[in-house]
PDB file of N, CA and C in Angstrom:
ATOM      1  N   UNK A   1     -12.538  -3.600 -17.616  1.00  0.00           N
ATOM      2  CA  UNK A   1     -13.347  -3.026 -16.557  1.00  0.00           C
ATOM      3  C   UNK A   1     -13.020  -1.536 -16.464  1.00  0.00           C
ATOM      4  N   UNK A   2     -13.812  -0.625 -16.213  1.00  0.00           N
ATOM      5  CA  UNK A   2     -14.119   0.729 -15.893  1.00  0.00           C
ATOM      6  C   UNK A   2     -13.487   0.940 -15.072  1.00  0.00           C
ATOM      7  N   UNK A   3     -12.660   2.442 -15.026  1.00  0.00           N
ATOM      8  CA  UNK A   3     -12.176   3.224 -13.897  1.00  0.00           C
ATOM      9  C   UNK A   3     -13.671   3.341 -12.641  1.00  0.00           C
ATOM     10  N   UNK A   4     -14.588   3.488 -13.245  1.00  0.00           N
ATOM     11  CA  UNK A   4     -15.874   3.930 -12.479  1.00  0.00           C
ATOM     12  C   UNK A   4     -16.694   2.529 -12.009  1.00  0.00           C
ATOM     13  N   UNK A   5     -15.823   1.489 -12.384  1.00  0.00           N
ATOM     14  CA  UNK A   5     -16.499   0.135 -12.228  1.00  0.00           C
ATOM     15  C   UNK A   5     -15.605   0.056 -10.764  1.00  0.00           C
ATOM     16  N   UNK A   6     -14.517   0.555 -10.947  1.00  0.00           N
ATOM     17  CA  UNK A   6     -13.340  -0.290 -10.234  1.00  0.00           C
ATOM     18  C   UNK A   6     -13.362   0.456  -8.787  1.00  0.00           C
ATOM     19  N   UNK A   7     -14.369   1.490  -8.837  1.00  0.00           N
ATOM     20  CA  UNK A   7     -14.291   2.325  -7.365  1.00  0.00           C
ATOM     21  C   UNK A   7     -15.370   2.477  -7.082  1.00  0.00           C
ATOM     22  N   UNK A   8     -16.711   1.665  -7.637  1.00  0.00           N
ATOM     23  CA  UNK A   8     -17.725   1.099  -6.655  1.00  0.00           C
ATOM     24  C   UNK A   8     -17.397  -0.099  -6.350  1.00  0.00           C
ATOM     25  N   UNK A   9     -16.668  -1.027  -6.758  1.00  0.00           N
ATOM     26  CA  UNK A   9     -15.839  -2.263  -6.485  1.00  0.00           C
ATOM     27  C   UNK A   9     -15.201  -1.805  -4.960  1.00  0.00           C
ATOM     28  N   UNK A  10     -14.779  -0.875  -4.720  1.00  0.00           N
ATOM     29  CA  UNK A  10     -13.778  -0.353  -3.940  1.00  0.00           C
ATOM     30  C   UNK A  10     -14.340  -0.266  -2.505  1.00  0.00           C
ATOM     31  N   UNK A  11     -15.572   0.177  -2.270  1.00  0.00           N
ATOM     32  CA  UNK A  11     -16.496   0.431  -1.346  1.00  0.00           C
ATOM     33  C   UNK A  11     -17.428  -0.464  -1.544  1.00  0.00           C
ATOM     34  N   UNK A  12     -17.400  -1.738  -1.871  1.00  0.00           N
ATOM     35  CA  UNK A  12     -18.188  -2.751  -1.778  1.00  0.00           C
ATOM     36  C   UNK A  12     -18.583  -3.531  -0.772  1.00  0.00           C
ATOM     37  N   UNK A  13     -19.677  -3.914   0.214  1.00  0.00           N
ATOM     38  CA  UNK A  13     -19.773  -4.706   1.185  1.00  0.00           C
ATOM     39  C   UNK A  13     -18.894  -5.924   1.563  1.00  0.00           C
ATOM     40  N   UNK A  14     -18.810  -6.752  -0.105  1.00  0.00           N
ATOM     41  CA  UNK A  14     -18.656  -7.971   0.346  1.00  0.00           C
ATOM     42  C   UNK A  14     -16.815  -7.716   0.239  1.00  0.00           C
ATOM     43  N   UNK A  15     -16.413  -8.246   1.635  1.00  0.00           N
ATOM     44  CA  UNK A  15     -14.696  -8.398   1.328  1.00  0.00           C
ATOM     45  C   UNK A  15     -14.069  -8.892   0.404  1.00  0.00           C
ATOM     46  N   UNK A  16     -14.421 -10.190  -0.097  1.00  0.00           N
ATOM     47  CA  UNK A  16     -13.565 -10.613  -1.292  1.00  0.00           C
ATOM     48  C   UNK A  16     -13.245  -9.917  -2.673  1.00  0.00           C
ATOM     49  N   UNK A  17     -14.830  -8.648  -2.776  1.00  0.00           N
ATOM     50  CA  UNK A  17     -14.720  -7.712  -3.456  1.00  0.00           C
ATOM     51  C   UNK A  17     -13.934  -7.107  -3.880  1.00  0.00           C
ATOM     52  N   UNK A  18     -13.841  -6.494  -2.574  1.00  0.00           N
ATOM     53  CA  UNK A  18     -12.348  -5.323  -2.232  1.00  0.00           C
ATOM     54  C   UNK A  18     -11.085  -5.929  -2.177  1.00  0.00           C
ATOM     55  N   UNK A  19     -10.624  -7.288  -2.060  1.00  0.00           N
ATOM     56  CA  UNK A  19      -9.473  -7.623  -1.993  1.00  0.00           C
ATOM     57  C   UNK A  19      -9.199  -8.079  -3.260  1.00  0.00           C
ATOM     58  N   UNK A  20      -9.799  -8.319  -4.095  1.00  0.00           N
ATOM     59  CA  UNK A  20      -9.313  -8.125  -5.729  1.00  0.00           C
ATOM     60  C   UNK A  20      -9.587  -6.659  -5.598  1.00  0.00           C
ATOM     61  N   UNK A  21     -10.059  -6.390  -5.733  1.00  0.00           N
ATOM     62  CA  UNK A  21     -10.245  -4.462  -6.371  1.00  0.00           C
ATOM     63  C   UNK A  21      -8.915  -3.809  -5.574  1.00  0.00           C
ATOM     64  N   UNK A  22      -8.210  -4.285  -4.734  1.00  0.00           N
ATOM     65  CA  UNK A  22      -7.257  -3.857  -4.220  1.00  0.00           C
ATOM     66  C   UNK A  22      -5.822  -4.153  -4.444  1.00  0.00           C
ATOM     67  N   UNK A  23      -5.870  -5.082  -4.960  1.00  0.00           N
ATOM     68  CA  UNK A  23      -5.107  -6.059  -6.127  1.00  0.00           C
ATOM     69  C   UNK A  23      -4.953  -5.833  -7.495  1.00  0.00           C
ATOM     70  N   UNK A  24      -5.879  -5.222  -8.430  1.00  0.00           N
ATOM     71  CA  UNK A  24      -6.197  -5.223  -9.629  1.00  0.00           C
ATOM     72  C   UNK A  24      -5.248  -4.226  -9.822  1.00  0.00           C
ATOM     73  N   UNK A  25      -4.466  -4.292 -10.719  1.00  0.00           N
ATOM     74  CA  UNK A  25      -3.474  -2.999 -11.671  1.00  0.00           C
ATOM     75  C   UNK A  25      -4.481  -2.048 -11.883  1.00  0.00           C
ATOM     76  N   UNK A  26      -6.029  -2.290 -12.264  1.00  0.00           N
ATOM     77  CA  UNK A  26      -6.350  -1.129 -13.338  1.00  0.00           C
ATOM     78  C   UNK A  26      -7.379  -0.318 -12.403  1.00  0.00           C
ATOM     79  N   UNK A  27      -7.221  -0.726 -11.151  1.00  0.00           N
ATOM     80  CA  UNK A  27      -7.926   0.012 -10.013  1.00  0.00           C
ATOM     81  C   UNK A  27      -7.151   1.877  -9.750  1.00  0.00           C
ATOM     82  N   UNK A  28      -8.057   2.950 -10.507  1.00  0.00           N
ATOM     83  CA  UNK A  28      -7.287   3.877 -10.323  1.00  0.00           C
ATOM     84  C   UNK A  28      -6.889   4.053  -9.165  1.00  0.00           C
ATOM     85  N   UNK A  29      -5.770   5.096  -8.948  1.00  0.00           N
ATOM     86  CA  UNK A  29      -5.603   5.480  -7.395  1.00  0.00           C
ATOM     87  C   UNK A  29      -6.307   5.917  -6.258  1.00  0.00           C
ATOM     88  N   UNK A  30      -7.625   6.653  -6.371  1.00  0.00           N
ATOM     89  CA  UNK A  30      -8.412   7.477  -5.591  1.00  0.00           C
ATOM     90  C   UNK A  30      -8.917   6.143  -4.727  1.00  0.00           C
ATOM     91  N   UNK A  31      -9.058   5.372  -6.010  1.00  0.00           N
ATOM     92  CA  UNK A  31     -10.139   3.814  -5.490  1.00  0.00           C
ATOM     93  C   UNK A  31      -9.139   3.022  -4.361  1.00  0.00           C
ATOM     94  N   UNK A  32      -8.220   2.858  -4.589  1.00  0.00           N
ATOM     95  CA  UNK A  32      -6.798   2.497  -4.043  1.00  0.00           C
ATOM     96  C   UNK A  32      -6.485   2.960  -2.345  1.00  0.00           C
ATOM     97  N   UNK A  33      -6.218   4.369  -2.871  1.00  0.00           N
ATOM     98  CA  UNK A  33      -6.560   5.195  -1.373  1.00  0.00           C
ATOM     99  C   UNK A  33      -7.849   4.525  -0.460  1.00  0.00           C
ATOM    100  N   UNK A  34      -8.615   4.935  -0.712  1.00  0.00           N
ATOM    101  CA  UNK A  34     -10.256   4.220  -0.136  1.00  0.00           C
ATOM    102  C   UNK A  34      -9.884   3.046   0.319  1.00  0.00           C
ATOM    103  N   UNK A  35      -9.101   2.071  -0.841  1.00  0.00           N
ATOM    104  CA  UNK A  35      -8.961   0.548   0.212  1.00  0.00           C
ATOM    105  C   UNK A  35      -7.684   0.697   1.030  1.00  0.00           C
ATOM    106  N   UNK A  36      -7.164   1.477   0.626  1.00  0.00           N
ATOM    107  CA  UNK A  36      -5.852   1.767   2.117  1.00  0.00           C
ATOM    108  C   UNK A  36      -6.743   1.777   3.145  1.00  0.00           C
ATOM    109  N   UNK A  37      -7.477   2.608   3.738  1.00  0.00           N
ATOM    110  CA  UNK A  37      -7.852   3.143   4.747  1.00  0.00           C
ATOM    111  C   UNK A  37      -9.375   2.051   5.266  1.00  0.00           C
ATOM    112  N   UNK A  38      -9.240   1.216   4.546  1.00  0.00           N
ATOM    113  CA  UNK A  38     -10.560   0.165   4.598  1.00  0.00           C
ATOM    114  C   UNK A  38     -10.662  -0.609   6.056  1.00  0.00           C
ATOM    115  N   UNK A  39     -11.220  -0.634   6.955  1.00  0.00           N
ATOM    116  CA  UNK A  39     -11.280  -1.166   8.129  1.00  0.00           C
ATOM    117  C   UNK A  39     -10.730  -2.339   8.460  1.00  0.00           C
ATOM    118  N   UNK A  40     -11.082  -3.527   7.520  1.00  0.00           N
ATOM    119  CA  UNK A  40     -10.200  -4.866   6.977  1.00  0.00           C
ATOM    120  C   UNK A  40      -8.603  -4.611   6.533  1.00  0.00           C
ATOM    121  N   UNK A  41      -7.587  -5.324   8.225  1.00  0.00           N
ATOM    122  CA  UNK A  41      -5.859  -4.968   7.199  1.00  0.00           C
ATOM    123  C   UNK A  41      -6.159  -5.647   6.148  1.00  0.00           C
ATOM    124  N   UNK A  42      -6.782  -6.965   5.918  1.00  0.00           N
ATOM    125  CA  UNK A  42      -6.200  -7.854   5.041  1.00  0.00           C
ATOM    126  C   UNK A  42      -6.501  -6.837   3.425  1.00  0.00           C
ATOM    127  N   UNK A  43      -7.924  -6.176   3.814  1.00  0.00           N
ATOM    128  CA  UNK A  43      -7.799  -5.384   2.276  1.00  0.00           C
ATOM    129  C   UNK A  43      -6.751  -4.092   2.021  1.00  0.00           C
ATOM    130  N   UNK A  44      -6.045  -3.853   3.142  1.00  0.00           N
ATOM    131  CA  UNK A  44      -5.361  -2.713   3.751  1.00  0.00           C
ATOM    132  C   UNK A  44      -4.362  -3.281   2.933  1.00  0.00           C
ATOM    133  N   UNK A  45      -3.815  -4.703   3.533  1.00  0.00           N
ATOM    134  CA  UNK A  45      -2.344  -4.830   3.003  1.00  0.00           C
ATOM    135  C   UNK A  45      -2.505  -5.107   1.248  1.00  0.00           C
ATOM    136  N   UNK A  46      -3.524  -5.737   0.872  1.00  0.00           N
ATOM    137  CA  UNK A  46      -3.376  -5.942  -0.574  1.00  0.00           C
ATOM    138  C   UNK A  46      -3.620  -4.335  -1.367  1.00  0.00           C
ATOM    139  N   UNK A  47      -3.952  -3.924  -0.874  1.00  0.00           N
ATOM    140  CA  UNK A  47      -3.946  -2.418  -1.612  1.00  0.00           C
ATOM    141  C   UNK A  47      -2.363  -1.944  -1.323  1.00  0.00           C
ATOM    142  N   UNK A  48      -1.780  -2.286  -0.416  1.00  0.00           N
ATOM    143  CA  UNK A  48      -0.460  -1.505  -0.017  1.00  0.00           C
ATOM    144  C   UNK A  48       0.313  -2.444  -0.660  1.00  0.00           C
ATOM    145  N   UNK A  49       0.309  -3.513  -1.375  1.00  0.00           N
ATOM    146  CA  UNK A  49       1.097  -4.399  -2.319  1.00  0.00           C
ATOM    147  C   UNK A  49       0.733  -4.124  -3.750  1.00  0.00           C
ATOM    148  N   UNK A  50      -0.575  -3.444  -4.008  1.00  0.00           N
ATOM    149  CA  UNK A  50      -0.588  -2.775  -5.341  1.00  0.00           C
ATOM    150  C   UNK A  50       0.307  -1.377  -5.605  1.00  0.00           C
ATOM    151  N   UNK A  51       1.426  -1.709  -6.905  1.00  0.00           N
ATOM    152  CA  UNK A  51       2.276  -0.794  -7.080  1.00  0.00           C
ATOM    153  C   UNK A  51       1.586   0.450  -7.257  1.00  0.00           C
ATOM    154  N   UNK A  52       0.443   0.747  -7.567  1.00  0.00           N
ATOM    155  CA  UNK A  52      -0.225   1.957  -8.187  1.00  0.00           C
ATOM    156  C   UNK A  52      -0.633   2.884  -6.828  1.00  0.00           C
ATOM    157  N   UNK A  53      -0.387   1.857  -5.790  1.00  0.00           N
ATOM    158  CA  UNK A  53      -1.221   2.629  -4.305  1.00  0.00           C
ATOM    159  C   UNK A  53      -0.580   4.636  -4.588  1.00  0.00           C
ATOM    160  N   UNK A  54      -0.988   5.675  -4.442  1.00  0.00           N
ATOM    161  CA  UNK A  54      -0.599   6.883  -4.236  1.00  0.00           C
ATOM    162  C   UNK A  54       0.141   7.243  -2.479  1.00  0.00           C
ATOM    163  N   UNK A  55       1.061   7.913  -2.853  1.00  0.00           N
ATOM    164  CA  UNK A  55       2.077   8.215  -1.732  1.00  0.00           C
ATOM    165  C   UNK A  55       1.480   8.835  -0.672  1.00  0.00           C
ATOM    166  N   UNK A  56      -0.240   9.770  -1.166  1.00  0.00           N
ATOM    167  CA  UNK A  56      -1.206   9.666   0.185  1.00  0.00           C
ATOM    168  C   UNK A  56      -1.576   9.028   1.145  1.00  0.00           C
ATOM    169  N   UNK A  57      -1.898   7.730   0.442  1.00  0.00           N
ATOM    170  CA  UNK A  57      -2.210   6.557   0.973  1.00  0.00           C
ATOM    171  C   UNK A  57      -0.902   5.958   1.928  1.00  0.00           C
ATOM    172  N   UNK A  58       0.141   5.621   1.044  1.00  0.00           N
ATOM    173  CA  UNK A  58       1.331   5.429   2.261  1.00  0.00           C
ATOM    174  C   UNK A  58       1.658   5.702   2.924  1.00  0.00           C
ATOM    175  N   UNK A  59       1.381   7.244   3.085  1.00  0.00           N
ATOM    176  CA  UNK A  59       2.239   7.942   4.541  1.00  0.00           C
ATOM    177  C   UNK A  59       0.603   7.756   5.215  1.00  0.00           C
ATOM    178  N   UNK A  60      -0.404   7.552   4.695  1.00  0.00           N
ATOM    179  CA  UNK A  60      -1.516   6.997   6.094  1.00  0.00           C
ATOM    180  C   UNK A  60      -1.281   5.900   6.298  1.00  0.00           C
ATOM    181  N   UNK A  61      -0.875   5.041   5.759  1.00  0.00           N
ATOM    182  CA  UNK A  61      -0.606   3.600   6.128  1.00  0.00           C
ATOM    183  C   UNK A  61       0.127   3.803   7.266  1.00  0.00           C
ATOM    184  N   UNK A  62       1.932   4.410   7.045  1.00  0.00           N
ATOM    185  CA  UNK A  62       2.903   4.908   7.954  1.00  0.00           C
ATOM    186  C   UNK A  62       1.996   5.133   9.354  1.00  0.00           C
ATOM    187  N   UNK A  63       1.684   6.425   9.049  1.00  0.00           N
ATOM    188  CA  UNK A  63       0.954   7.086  10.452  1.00  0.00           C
ATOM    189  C   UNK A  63       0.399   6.216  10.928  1.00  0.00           C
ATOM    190  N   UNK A  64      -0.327   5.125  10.510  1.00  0.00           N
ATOM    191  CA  UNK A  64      -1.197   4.538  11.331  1.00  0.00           C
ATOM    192  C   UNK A  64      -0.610   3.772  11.860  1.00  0.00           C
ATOM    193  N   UNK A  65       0.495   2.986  11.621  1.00  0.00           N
ATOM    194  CA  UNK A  65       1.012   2.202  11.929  1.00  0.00           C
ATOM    195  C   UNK A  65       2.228   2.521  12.945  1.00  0.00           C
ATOM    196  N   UNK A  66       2.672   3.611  12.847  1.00  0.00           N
ATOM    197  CA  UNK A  66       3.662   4.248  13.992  1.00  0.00           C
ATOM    198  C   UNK A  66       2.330   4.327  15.301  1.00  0.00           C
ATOM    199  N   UNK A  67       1.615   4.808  15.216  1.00  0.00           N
ATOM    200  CA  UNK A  67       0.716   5.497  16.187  1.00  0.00           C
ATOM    201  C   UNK A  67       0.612   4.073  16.918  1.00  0.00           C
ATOM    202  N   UNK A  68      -0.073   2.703  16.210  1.00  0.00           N
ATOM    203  CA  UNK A  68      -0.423   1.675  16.951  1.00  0.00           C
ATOM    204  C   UNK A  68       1.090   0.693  17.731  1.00  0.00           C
ATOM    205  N   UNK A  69       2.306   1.138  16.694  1.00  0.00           N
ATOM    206  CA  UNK A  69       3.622   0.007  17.411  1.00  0.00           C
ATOM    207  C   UNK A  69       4.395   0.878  17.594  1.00  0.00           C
ATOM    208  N   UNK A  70       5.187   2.588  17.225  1.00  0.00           N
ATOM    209  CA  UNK A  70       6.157   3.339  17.531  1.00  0.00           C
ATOM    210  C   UNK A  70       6.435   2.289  16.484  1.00  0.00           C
ATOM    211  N   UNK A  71       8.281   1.823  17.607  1.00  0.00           N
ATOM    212  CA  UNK A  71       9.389   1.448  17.168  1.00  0.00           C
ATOM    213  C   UNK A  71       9.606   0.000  17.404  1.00  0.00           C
ATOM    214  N   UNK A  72       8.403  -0.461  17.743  1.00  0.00           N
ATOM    215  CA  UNK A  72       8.197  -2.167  18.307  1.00  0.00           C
ATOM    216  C   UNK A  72       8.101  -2.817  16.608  1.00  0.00           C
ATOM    217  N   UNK A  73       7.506  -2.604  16.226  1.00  0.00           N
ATOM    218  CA  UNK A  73       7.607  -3.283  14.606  1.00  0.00           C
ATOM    219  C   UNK A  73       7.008  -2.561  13.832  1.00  0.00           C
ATOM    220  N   UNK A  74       7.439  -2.915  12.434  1.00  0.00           N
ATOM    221  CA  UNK A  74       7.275  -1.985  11.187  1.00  0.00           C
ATOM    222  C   UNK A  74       6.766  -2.897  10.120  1.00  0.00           C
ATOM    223  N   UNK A  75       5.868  -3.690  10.358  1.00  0.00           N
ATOM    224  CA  UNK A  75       5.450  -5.004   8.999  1.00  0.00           C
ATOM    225  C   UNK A  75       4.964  -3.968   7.719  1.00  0.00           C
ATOM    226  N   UNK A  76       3.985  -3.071   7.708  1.00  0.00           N
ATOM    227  CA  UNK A  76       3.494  -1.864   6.956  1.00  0.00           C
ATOM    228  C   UNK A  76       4.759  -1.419   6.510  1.00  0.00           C
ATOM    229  N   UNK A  77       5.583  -0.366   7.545  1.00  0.00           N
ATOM    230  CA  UNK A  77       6.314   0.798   7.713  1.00  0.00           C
ATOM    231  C   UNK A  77       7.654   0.304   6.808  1.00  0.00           C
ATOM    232  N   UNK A  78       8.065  -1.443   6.919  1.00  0.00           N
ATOM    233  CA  UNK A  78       9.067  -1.994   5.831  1.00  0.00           C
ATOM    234  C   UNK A  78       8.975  -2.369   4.696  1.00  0.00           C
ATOM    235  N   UNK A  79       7.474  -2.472   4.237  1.00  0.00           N
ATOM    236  CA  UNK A  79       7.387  -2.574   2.896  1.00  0.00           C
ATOM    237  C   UNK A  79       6.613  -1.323   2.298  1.00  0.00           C
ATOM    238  N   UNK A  80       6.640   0.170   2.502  1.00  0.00           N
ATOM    239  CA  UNK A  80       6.233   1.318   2.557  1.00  0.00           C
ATOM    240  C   UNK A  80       7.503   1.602   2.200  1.00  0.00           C
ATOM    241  N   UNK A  81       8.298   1.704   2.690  1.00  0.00           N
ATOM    242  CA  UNK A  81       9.840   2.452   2.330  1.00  0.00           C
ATOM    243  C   UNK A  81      10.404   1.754   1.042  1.00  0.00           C
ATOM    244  N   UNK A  82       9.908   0.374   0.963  1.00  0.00           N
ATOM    245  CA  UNK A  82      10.143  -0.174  -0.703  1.00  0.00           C
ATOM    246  C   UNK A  82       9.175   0.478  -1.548  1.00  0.00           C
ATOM    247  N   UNK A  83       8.140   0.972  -1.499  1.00  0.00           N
ATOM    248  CA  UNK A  83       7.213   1.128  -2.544  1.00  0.00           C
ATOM    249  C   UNK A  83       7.169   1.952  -3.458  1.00  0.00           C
ATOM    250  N   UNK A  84       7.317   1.751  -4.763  1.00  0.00           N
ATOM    251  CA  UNK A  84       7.505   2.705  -6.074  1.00  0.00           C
ATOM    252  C   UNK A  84       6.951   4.140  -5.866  1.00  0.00           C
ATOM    253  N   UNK A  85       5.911   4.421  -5.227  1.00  0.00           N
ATOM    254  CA  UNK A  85       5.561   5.717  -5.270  1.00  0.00           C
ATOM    255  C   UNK A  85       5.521   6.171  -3.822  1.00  0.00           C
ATOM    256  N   UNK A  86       6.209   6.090  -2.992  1.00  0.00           N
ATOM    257  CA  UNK A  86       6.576   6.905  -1.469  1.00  0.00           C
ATOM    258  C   UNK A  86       7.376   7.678  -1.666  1.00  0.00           C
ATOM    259  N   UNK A  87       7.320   8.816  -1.319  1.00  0.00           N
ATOM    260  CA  UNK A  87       7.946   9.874  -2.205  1.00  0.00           C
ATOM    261  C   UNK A  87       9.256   9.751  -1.044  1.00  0.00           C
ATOM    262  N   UNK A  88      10.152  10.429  -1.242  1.00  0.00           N
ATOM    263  CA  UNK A  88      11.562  10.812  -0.750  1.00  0.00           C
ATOM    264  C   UNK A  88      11.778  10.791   0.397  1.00  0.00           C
ATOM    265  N   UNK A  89      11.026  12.000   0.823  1.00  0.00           N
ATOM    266  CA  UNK A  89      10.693  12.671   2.181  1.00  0.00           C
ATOM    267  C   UNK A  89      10.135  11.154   3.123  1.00  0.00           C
ATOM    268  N   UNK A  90       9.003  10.718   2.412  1.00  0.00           N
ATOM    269  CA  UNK A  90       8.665   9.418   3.154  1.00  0.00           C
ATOM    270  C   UNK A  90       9.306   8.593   3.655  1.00  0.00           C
ATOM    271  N   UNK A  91       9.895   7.727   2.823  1.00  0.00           N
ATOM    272  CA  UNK A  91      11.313   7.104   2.864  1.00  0.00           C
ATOM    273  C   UNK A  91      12.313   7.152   3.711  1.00  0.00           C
ATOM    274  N   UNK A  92      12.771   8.402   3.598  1.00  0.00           N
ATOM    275  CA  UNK A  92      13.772   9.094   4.242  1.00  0.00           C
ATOM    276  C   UNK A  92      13.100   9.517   5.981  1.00  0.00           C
ATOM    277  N   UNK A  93      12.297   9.234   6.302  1.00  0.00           N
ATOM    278  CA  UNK A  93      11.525   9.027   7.533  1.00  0.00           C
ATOM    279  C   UNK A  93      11.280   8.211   7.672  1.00  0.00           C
ATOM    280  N   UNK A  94      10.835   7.600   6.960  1.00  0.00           N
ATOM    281  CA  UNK A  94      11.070   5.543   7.782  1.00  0.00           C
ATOM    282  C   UNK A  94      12.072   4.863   7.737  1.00  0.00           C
ATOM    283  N   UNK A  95      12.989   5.380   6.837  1.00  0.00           N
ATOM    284  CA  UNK A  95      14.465   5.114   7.281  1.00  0.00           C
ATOM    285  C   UNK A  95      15.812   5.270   8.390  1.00  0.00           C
ATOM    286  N   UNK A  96      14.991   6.323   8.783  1.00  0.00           N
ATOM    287  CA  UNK A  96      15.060   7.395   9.997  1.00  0.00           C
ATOM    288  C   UNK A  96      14.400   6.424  11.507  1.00  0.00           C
ATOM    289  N   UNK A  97      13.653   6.055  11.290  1.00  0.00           N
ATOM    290  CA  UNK A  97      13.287   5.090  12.393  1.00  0.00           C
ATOM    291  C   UNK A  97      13.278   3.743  12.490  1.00  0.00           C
ATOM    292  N   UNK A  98      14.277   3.009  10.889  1.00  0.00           N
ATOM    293  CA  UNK A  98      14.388   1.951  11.219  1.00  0.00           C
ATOM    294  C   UNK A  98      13.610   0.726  10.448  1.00  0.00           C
ATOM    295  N   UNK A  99      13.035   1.748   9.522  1.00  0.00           N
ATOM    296  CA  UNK A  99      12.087   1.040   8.844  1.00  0.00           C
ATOM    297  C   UNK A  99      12.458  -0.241   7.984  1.00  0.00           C
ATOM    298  N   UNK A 100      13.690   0.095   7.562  1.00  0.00           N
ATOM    299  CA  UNK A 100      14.686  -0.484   6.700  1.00  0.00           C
ATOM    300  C   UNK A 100      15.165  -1.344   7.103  1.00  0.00           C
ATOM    301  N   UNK A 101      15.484  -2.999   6.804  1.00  0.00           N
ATOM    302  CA  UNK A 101      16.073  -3.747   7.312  1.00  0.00           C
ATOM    303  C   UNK A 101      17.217  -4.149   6.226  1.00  0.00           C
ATOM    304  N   UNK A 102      17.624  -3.429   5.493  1.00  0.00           N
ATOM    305  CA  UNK A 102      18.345  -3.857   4.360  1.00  0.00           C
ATOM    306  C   UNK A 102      19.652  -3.531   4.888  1.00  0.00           C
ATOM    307  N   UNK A 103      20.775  -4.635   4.998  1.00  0.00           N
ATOM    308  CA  UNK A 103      21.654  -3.938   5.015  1.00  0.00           C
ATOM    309  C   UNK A 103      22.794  -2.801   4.642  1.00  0.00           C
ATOM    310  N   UNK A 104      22.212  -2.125   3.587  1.00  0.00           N
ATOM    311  CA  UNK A 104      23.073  -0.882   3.379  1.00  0.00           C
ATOM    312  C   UNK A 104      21.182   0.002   2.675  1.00  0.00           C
ATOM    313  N   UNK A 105      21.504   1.134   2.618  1.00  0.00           N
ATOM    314  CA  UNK A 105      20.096   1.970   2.174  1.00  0.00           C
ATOM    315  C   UNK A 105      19.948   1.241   0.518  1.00  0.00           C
ATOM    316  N   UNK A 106      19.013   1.305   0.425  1.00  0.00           N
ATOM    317  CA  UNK A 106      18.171   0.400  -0.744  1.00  0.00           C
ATOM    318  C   UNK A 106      17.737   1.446  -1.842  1.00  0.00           C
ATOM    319  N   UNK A 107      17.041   1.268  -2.674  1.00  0.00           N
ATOM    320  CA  UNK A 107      16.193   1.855  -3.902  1.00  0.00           C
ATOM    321  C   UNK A 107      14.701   1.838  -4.027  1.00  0.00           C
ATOM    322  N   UNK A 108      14.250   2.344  -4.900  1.00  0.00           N
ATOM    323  CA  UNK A 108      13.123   1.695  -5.397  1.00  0.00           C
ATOM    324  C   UNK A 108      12.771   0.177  -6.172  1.00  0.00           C
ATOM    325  N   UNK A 109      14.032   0.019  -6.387  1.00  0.00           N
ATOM    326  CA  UNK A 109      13.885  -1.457  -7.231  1.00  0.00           C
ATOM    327  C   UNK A 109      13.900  -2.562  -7.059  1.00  0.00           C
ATOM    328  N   UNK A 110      14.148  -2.601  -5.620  1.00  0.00           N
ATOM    329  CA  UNK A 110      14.001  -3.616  -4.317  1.00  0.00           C
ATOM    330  C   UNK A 110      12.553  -3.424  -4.419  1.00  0.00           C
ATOM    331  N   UNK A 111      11.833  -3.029  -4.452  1.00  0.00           N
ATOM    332  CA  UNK A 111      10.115  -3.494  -4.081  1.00  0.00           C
ATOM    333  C   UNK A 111       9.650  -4.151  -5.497  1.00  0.00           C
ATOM    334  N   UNK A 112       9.182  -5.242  -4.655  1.00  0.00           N
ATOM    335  CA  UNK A 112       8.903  -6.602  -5.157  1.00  0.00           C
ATOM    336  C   UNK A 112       7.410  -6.434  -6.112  1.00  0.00           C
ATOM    337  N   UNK A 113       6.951  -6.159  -7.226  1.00  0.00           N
ATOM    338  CA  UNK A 113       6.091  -6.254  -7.485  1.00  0.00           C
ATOM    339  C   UNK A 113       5.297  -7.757  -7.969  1.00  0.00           C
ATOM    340  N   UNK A 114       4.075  -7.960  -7.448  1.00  0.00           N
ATOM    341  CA  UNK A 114       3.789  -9.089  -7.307  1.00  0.00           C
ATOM    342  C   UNK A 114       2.648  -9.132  -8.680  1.00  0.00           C
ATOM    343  N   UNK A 115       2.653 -10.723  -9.112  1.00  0.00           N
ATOM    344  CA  UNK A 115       2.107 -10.848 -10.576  1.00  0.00           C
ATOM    345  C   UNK A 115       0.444 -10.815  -9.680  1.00  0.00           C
ATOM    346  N   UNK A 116      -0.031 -10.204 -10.879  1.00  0.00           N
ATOM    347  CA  UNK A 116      -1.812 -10.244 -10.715  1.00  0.00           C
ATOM    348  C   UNK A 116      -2.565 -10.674 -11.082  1.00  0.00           C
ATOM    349  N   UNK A 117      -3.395 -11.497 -10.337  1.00  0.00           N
ATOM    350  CA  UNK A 117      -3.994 -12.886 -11.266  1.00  0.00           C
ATOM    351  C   UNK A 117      -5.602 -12.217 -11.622  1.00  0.00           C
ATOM    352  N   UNK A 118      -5.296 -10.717 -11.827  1.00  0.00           N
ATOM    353  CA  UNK A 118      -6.578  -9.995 -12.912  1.00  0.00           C
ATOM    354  C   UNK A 118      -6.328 -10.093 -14.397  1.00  0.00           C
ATOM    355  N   UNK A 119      -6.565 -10.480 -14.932  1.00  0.00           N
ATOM    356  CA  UNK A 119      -6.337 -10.054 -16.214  1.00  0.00           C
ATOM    357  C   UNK A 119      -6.857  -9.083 -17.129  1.00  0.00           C
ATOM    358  N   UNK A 120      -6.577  -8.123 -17.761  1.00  0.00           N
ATOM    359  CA  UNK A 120      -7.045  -6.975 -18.808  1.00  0.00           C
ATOM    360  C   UNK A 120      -8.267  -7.343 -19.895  1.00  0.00           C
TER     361      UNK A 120
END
């Protein structure tokens, strides 16, 4: 499937659409971003469980998610601070508030990448 397949997939009406296209490894990032910010969490969170999501996208995930709970819970904000591409600075701010439930500070290699039932 097409980079250009995979991000009209992305902005597609029907939900089940977008929650594979949000899922899929070969969904570039731009397309990725777009389903971060998708009105549906459920397509929200499967894009934020694709390793490829861009560190744009995470710190909007973050923001949005501080804005709606603060310091009441972090379901987003704790698996954001695991994610392969949240850059430093990110991290190091949701770690800062707690984001972290690990008992000692963690890595990148703690985030769990999950198998994808797309195939190539």
């Amino acid at each position: 499937m097409t980079a250009e397949r995979l991000r009209s997939l992305a902005v597609d009406e029907i939900r089940p659409v977008r929650l594979w296209t949000a899922r899929s490894p070969l969904t570039p990032p731009d397309a990725l971003d777009r389903l971060a910010r998708d009105m549906d969490s459920s397509v929200q969170w499967n894009a934020l469980i694709n390793p490829n999501l861009p560190d744009t996208a995470l710190r909007w995930l973050a923001d949005l998610e501080a804005k709606k709970a603060g310091t009441r819970w972090f379901i987003l904000r704790e698996r954001i601070v695991h994610h392969p591409n949240a850059s430093e600075a990110l991290r190091a701010e949701l770690v800062a508030v707690g984001a972290c439930s690990c008992p000692r500070p963690c890595g990148r290699s703690v985030y769990a990448r999950h198998a994808s039932t797309v195939t190539q």
